[in-house]
N, C-alpha and C. Protein backbone atom coordinates (compact mmCIF):
# COMPACT_ATOMS: atom_id res chain seq x y z
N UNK A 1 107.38 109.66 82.61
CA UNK A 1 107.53 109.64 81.19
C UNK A 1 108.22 110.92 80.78
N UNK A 2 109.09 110.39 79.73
CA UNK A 2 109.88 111.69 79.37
C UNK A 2 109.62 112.11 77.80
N UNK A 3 109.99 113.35 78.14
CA UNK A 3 109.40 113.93 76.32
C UNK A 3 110.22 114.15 75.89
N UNK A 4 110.49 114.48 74.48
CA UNK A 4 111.79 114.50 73.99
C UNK A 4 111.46 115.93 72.95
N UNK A 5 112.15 116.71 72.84
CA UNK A 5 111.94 117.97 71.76
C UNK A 5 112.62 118.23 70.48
N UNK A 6 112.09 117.54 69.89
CA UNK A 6 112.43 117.67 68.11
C UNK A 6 112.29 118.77 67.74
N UNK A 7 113.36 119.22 67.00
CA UNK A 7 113.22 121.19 66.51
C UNK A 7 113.53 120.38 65.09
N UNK A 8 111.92 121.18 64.58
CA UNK A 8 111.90 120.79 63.35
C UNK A 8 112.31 122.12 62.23
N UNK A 9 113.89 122.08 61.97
CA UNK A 9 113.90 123.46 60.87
C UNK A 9 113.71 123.11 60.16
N UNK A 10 114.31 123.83 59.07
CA UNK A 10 114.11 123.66 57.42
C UNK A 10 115.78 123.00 57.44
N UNK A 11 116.09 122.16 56.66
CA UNK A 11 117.28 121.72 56.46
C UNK A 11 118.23 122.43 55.76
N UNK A 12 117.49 123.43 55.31
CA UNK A 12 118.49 124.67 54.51
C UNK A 12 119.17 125.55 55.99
N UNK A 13 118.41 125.52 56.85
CA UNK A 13 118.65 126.07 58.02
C UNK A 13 120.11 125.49 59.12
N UNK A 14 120.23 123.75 59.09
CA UNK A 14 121.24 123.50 59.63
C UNK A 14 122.75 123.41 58.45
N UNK A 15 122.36 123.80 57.64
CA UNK A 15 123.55 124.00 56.68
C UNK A 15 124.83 124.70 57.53
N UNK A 16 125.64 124.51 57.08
CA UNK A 16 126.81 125.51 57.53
C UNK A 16 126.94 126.26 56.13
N UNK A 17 127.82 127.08 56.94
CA UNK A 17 128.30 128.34 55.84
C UNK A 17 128.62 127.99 54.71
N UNK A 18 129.89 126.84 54.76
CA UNK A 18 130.39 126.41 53.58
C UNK A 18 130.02 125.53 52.71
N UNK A 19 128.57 124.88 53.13
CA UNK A 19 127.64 124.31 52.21
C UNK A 19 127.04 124.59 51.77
N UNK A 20 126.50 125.94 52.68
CA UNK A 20 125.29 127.02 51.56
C UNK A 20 126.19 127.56 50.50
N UNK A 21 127.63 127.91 50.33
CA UNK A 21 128.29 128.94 49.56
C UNK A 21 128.29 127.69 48.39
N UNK A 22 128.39 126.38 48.47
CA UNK A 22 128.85 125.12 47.71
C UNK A 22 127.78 124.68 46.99
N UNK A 23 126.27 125.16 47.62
CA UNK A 23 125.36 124.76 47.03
C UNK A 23 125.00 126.03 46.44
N UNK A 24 125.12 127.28 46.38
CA UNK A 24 124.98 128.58 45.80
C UNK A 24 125.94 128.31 44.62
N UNK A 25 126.95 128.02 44.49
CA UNK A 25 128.30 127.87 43.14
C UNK A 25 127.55 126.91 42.46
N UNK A 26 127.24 125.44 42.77
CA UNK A 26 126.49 124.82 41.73
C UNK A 26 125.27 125.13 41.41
N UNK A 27 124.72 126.04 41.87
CA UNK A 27 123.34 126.84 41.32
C UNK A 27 123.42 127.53 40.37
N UNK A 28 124.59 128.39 40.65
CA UNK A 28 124.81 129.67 39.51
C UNK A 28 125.50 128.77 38.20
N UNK A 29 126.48 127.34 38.37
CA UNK A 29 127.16 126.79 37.30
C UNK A 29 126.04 126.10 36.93
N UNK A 30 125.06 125.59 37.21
CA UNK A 30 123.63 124.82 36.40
C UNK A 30 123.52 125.43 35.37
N UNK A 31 123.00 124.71 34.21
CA UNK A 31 122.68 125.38 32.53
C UNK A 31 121.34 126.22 32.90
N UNK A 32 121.25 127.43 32.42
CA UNK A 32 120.00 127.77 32.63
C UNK A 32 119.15 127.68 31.13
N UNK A 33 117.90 127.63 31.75
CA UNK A 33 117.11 127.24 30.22
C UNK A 33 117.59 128.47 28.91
N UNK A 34 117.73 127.59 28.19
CA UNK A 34 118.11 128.27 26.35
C UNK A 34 116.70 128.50 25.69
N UNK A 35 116.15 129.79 25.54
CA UNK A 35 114.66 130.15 24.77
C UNK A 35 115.12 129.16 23.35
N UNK A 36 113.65 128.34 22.60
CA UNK A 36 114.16 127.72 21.62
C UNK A 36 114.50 128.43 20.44
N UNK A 37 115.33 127.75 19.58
CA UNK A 37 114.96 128.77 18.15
C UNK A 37 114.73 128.10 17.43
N UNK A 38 113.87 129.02 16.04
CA UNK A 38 113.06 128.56 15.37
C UNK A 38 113.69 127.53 14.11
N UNK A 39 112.61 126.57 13.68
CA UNK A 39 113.70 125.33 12.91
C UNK A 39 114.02 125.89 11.64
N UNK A 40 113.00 127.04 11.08
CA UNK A 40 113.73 127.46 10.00
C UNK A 40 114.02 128.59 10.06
N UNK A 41 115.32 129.35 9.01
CA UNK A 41 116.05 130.75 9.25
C UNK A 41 114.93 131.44 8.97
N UNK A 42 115.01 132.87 9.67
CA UNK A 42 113.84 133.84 8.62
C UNK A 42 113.87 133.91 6.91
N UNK A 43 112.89 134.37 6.73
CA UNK A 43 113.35 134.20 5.28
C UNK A 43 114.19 135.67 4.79
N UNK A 44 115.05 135.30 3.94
CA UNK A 44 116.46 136.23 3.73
C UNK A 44 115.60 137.67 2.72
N UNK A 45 115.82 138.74 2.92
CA UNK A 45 115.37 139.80 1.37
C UNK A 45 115.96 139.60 0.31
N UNK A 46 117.06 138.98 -0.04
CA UNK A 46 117.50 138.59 -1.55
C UNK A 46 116.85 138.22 -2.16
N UNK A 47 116.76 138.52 -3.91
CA UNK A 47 115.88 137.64 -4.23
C UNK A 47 115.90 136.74 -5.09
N UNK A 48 117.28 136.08 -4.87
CA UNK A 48 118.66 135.46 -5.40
C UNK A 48 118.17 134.20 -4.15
N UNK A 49 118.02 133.36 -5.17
CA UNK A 49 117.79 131.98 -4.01
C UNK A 49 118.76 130.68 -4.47
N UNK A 50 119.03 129.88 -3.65
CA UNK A 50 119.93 128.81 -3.75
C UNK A 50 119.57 128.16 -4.18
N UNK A 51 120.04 126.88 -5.18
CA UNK A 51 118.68 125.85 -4.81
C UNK A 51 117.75 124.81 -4.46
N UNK A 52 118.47 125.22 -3.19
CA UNK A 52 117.83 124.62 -1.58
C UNK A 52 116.80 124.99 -1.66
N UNK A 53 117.05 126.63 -1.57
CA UNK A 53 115.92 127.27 -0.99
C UNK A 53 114.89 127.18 -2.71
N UNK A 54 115.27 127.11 -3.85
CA UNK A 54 114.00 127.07 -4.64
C UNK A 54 113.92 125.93 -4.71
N UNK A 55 114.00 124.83 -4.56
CA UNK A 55 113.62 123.44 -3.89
C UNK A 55 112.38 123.76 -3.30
N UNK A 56 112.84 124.29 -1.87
CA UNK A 56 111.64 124.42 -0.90
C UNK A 56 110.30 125.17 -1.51
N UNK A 57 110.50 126.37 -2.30
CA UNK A 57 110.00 127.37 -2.83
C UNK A 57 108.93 126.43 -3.18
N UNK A 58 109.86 125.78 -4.50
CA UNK A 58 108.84 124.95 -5.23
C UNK A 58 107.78 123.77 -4.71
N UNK A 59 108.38 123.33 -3.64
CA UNK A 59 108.01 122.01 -2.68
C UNK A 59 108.51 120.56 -4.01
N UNK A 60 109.38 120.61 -4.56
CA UNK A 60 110.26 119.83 -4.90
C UNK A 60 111.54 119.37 -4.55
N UNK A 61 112.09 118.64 -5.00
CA UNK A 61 113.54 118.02 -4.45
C UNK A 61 114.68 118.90 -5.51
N UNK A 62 115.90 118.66 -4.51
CA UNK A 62 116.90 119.38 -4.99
C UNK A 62 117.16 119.21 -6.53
N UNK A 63 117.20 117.72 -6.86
CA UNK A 63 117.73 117.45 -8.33
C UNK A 63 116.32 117.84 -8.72
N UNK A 64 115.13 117.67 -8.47
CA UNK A 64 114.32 117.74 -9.80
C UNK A 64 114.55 119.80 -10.20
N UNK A 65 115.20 120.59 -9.07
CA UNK A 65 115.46 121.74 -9.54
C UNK A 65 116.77 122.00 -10.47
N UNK A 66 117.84 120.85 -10.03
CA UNK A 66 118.91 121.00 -10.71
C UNK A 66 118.74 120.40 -12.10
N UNK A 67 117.94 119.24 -12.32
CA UNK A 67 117.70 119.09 -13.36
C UNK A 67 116.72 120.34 -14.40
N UNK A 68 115.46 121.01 -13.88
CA UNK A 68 114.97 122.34 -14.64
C UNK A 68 115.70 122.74 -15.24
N UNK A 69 117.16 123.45 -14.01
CA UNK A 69 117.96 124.37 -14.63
C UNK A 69 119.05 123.80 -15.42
N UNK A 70 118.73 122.62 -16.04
CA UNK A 70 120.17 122.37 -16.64
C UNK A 70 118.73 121.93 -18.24
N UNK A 71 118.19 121.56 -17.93
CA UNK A 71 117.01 121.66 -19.44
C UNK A 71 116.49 123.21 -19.86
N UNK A 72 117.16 123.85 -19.26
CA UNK A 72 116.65 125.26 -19.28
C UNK A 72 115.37 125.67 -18.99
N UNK A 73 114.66 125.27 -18.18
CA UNK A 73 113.23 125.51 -17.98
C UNK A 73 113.01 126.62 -16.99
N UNK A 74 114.53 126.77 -16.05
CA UNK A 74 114.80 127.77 -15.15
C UNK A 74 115.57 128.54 -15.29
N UNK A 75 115.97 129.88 -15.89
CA UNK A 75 117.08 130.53 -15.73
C UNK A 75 117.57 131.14 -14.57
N UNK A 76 119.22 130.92 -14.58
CA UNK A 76 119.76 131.22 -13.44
C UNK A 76 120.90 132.18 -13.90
N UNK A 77 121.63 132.44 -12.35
CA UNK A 77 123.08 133.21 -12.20
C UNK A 77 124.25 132.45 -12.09
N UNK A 78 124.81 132.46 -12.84
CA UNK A 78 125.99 131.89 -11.90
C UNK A 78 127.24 133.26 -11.47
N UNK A 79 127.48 133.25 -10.09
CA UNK A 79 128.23 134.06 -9.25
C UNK A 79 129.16 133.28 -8.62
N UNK A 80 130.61 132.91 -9.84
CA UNK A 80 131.83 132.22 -9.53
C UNK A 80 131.18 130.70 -9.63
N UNK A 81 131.17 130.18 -8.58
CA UNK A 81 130.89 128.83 -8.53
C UNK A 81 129.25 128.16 -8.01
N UNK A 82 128.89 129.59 -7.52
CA UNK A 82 127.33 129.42 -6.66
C UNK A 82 126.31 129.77 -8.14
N UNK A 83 125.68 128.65 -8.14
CA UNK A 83 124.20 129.06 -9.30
C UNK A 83 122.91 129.62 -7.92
N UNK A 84 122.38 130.77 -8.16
CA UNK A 84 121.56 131.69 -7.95
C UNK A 84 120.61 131.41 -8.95
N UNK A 85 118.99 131.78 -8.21
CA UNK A 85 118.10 131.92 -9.20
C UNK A 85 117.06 132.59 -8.58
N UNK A 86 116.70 133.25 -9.41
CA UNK A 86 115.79 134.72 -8.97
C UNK A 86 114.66 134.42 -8.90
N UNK A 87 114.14 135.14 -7.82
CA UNK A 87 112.46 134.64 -7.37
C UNK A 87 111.51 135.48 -8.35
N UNK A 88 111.48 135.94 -9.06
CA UNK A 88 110.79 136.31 -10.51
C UNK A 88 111.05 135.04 -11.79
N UNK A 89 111.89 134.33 -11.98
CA UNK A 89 111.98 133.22 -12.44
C UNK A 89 111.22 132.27 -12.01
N UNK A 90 111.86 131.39 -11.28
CA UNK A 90 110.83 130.85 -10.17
C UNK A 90 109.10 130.97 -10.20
N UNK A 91 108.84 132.29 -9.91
CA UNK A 91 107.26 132.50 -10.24
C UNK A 91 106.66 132.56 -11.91
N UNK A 92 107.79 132.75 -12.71
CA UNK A 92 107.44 132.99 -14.59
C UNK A 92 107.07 131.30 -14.64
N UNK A 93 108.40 130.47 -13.95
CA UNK A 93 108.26 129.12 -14.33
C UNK A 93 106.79 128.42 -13.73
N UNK A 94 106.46 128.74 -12.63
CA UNK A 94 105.05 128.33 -12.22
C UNK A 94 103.87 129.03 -12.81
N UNK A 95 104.32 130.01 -13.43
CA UNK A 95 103.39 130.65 -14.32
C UNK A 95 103.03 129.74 -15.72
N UNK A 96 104.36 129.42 -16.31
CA UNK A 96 104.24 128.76 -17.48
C UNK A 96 103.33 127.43 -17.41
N UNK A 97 103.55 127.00 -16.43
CA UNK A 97 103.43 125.29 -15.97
C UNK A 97 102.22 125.21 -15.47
N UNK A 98 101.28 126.29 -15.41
CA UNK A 98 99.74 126.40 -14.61
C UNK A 98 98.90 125.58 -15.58
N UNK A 99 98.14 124.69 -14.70
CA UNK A 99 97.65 124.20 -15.94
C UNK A 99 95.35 124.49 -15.60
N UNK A 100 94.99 124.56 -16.32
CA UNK A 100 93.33 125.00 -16.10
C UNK A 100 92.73 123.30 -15.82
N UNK A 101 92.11 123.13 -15.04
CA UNK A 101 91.11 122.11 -14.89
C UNK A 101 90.57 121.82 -16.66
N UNK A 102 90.27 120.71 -16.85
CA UNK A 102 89.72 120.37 -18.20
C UNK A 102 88.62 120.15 -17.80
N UNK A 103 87.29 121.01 -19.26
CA UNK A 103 85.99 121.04 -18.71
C UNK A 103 85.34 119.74 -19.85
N UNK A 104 84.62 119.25 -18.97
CA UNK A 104 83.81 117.83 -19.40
C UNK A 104 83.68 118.28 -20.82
N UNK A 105 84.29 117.10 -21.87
CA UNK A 105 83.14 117.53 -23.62
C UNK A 105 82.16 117.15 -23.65
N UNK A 106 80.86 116.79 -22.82
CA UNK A 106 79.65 116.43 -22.87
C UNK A 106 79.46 117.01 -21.15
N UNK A 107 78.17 117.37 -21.30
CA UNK A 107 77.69 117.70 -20.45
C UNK A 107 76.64 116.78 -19.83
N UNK A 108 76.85 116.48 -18.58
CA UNK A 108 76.39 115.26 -17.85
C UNK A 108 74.85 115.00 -16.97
């Protein structure tokens, strides 16, 4: 009976030269992972807001802000063609609009 001798390498081992260099080039050209970024911008120091951003401020929709500022309930900037509106506005208008819980007229 005859034996037979299997040499078990690593298959990285019977590579030739010019397959390790071929598989080293598509290693280095692979995408390497991109850290994520965050879904919203930081928030900006101006205090001149778009109003996108006093949309968001407010947690309302764009028109119900464009409509405020066109009933005047919001005063704004206009700078050329961009309307701006100042985050001291913004907070006067949620100031105005606070409304108190109503207390029972009979007591229960």
């Amino acid at each position: 009976m005859s034996s037979v001798f299997v040499s078990r390498q690593h298959p990285a081992a019977t590579r030739t030269a010019a397959a390790r260099s071929a598989i080293e080039v598509a290693e280095q050209a692979w995408p390497q992972p991109v850290a994520p970024q965050p879904a919203t911008p930081p928030p900006t120091l101006s205090p001149l807001f778009t109003t996108d951003q006093a949309a968001e401020y407010l947690q309302i929709s764009v028109r119900s802000v464009k409509n405020l500022l066109g009933d005047g309930r919001i005063p704004f900037i206009k700078i050329g063609r961009a309307t701006r509106i100042h985050r001291d506005d913004l907070d006067g208008f949620i100031a105005r609009n606070r409304r108190r819980q109503r207390q029972a007229l009979r007591p229960t």
